[in-house]
N, C-alpha and C. Protein backbone atom coordinates (compact mmCIF):
# COMPACT_ATOMS: atom_id res chain seq x y z
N UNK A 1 -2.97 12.21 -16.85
CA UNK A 1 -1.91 11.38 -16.30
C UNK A 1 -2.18 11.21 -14.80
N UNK A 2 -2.21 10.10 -14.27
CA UNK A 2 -2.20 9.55 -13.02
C UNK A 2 -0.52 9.89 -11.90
N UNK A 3 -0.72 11.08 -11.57
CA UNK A 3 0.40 11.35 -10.99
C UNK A 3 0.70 10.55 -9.69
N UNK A 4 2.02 10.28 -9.40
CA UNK A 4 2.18 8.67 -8.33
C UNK A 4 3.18 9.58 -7.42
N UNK A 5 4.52 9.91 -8.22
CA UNK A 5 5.38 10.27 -7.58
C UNK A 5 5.12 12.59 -7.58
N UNK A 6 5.05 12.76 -6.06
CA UNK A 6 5.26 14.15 -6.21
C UNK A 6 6.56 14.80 -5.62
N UNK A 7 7.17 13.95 -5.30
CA UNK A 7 8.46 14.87 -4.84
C UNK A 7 9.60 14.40 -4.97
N UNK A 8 11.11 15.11 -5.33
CA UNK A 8 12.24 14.71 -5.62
C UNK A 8 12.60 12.74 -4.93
N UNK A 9 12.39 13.28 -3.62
CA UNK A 9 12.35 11.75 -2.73
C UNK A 9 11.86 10.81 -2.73
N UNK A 10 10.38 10.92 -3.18
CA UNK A 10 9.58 9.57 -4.18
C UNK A 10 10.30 9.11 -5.32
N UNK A 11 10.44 10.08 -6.13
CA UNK A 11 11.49 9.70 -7.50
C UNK A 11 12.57 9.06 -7.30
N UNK A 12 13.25 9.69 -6.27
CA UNK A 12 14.73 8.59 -5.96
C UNK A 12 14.09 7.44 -5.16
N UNK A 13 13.36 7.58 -4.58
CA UNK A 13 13.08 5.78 -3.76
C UNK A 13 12.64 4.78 -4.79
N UNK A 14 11.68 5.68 -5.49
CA UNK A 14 11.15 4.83 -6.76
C UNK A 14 12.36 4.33 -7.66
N UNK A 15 13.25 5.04 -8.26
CA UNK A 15 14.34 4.50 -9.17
C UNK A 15 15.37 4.13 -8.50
N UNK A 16 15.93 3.91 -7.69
CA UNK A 16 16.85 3.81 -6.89
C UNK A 16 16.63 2.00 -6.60
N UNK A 17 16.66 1.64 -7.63
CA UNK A 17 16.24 -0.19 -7.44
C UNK A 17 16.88 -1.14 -8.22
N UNK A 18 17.07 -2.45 -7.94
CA UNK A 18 18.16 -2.98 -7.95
C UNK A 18 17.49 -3.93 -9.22
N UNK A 19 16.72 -4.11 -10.11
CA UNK A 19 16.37 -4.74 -10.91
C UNK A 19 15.33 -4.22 -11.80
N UNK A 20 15.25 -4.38 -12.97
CA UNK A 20 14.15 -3.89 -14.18
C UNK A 20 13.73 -4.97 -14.62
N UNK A 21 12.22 -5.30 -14.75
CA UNK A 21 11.55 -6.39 -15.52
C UNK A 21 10.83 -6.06 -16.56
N UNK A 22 10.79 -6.55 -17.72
CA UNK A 22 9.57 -5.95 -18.47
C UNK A 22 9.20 -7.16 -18.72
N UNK A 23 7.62 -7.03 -18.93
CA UNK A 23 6.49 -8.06 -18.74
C UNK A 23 6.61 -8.48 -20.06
N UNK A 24 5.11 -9.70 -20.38
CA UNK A 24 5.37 -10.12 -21.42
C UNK A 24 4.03 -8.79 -22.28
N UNK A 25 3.24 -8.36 -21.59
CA UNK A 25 2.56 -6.93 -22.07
C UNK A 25 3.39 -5.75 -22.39
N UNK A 26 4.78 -6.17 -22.14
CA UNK A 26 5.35 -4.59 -22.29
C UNK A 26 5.55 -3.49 -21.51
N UNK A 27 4.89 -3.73 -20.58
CA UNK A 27 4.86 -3.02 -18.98
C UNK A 27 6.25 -2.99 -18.44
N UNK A 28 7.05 -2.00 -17.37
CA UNK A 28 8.01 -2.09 -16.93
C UNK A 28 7.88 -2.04 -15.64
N UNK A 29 8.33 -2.80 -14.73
CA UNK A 29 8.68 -2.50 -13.24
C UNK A 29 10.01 -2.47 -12.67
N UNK A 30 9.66 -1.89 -12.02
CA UNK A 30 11.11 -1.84 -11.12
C UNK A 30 11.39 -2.53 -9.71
N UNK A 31 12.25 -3.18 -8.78
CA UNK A 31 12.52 -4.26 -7.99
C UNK A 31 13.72 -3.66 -7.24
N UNK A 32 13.61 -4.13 -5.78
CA UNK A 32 14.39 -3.72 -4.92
C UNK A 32 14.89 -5.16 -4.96
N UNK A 33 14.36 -6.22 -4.91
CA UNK A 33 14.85 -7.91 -4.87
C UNK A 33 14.52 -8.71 -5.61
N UNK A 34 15.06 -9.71 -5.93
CA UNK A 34 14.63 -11.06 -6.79
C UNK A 34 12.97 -11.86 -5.62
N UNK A 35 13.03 -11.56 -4.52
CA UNK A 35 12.26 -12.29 -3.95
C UNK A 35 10.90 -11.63 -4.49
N UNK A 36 11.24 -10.38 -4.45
CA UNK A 36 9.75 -9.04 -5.07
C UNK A 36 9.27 -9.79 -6.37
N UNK A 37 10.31 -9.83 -7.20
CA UNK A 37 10.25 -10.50 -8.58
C UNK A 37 9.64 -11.68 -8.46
N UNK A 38 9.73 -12.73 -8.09
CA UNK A 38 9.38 -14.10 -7.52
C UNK A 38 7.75 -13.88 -7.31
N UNK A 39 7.39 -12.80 -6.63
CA UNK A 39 5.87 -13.00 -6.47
C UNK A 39 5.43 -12.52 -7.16
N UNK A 40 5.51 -11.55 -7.94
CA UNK A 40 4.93 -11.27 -9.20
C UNK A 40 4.68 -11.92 -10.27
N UNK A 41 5.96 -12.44 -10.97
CA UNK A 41 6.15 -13.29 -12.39
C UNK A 41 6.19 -14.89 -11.80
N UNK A 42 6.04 -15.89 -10.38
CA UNK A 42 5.97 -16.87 -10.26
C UNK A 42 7.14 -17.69 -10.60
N UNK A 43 8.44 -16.72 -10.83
CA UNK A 43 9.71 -17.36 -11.01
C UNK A 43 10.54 -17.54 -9.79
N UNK A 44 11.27 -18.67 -9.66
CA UNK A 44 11.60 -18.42 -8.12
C UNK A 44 13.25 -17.63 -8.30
N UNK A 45 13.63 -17.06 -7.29
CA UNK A 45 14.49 -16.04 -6.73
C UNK A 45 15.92 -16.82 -7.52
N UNK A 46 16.36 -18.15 -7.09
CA UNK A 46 16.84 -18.56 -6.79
C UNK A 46 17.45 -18.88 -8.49
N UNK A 47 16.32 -19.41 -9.19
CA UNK A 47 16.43 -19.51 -10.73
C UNK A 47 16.80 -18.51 -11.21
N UNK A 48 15.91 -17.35 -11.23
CA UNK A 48 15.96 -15.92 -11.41
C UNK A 48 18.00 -15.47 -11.28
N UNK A 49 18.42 -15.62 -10.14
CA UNK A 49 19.96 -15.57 -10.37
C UNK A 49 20.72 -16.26 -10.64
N UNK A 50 20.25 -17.73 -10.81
CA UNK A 50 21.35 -18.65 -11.56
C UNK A 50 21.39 -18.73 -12.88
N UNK A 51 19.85 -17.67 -13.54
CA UNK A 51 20.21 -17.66 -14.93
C UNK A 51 20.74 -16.36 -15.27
N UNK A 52 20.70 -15.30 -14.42
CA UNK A 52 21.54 -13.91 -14.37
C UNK A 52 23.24 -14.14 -14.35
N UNK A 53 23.52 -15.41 -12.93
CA UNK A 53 24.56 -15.49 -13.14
C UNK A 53 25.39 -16.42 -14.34
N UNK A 54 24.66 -17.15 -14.77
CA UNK A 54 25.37 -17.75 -15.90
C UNK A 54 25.85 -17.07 -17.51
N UNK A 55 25.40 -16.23 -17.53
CA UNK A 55 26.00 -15.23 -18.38
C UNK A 55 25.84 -15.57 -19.79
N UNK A 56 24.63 -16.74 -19.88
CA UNK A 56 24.74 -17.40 -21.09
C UNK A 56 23.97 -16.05 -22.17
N UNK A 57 23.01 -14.83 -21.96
CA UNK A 57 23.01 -13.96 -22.19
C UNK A 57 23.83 -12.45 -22.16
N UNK A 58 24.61 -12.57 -21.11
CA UNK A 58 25.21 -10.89 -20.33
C UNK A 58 25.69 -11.52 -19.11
N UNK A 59 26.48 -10.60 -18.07
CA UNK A 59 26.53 -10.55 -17.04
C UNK A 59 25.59 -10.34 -16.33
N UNK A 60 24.88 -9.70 -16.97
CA UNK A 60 23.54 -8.42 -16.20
C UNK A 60 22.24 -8.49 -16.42
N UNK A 61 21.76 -9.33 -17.02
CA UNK A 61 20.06 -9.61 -17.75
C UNK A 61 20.26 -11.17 -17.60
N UNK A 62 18.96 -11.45 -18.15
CA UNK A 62 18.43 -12.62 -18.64
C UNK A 62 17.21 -12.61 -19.00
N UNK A 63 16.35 -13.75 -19.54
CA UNK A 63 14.87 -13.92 -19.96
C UNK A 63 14.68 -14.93 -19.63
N UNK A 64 13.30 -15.26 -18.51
CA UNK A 64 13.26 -16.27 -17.67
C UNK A 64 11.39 -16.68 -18.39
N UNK A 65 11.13 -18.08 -18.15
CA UNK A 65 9.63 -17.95 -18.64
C UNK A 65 9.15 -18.99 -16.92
N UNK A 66 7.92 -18.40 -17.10
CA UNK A 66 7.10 -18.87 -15.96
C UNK A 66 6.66 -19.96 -16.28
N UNK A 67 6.83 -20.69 -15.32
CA UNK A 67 6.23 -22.74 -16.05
C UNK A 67 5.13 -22.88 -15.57
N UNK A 68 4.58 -22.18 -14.25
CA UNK A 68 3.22 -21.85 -14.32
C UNK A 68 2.26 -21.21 -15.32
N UNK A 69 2.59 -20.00 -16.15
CA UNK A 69 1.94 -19.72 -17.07
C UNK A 69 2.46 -19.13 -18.51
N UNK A 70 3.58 -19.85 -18.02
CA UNK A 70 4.05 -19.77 -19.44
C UNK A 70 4.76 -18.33 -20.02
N UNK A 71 4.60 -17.10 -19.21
CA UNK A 71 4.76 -16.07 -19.84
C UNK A 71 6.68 -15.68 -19.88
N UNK A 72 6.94 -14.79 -20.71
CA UNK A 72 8.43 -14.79 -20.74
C UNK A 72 8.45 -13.16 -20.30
N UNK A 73 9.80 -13.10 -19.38
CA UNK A 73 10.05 -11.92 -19.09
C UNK A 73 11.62 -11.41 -19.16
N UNK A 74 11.84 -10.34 -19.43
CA UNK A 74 13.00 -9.92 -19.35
C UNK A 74 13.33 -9.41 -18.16
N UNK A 75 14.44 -9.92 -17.55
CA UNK A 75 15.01 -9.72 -15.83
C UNK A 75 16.51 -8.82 -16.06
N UNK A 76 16.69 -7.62 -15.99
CA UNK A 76 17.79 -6.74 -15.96
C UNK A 76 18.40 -6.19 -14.68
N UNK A 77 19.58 -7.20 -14.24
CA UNK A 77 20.12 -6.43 -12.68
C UNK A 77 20.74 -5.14 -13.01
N UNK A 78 20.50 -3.73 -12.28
CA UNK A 78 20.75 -2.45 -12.64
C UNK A 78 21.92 -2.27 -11.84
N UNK A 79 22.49 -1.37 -12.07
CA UNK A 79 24.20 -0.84 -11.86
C UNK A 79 23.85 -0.13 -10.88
N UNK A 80 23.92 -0.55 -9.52
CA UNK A 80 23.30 0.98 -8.63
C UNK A 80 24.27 1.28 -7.79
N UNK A 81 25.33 1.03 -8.29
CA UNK A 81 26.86 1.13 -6.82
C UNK A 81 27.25 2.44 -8.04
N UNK A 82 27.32 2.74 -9.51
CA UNK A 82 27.94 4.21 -10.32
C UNK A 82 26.79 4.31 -10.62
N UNK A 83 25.47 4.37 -10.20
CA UNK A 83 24.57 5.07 -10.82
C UNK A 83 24.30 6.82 -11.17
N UNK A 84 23.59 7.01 -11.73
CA UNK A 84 23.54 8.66 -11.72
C UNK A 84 22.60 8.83 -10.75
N UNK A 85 22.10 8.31 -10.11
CA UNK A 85 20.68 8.08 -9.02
C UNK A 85 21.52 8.52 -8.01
N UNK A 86 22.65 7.60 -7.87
CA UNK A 86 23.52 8.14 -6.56
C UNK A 86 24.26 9.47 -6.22
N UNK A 87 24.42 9.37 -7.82
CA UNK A 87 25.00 11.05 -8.21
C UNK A 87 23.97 12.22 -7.22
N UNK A 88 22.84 11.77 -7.80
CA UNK A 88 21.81 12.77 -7.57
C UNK A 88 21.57 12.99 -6.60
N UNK A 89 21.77 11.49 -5.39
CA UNK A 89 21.78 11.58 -4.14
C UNK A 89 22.37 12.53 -3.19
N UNK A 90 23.80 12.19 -3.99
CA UNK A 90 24.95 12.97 -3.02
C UNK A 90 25.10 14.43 -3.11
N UNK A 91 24.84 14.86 -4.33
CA UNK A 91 24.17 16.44 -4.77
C UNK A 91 22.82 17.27 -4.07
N UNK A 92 21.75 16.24 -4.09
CA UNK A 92 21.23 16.90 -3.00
C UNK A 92 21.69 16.66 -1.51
N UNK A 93 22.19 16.00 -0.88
CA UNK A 93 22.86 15.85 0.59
C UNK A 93 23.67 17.38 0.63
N UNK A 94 24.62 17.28 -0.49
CA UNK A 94 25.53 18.71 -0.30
C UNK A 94 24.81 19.87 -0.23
N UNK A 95 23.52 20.02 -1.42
CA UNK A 95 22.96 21.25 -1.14
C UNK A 95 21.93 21.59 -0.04
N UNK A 96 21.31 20.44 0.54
CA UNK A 96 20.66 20.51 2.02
C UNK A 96 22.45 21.36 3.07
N UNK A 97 23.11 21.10 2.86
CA UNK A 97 24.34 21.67 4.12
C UNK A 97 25.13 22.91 3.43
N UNK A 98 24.87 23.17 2.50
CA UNK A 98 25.39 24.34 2.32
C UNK A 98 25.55 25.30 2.34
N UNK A 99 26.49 26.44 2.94
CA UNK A 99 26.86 27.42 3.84
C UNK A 99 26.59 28.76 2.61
N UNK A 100 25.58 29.43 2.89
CA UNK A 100 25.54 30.74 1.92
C UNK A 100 26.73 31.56 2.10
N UNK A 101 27.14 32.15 0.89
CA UNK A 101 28.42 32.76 1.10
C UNK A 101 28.17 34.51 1.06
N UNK A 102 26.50 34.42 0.84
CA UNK A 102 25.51 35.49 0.54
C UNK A 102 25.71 36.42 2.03
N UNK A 103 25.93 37.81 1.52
CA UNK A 103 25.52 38.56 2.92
C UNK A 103 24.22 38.84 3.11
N UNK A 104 23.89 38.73 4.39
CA UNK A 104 22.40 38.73 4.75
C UNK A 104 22.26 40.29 5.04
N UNK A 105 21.13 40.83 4.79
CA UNK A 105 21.16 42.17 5.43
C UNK A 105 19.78 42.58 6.28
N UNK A 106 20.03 42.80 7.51
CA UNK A 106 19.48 43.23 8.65
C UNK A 106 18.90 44.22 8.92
N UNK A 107 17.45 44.35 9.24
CA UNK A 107 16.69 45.77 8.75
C UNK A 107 16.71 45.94 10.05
């Protein structure tokens, strides 16, 4: 295995993203923006959320195809305001400041 991410903080920067695509290979990425998306799959930004927002699938997805090459992708905007990502965030913040209640003992 090609290890990418080695530490808690890679993992949250890495998932901590505002969109999921899966290719037309099956591949998954992950997206901080529609503009990120745009240069990858050749769909523009702009399409990309007017077919998210029309809801003619979900509130929250859609499947957009590239008219340049034709390929179809699935576009999923992710929930990141109740995520458990954030959970995880705020859990480690608390345990970075937390006051041992442990007695220390002094040689």
């Amino acid at each position: 295995m090609d290890v990418r991410i080695n530490t808690e903080d890679e993992m949250l920067d890495y998932v901590n993203k505002k969109y999921l695509v899966i290719y037309p290979d099956q591949t998954i990425k992950l997206y901080s923006s529609l503009r990120e998306i745009e240069k990858d799959t050749l769909i523009s930004s702009s399409s990309i959320c007017k077919k998210i927002s029309s809801m003619r699938y979900g509130n929250d997805w859609c499947i957009c195809i590239s008219k340049g090459t034709k390929y179809v992708f699935y576009i999923k905007k992710l929930d990141t305001s109740i995520s458990i990502i954030n959970e995880v965030i705020l859990e480690k913040n608390k345990s970075n400041n937390v006051v041992s209640s442990t007695p220390i003992q002094l040689s």
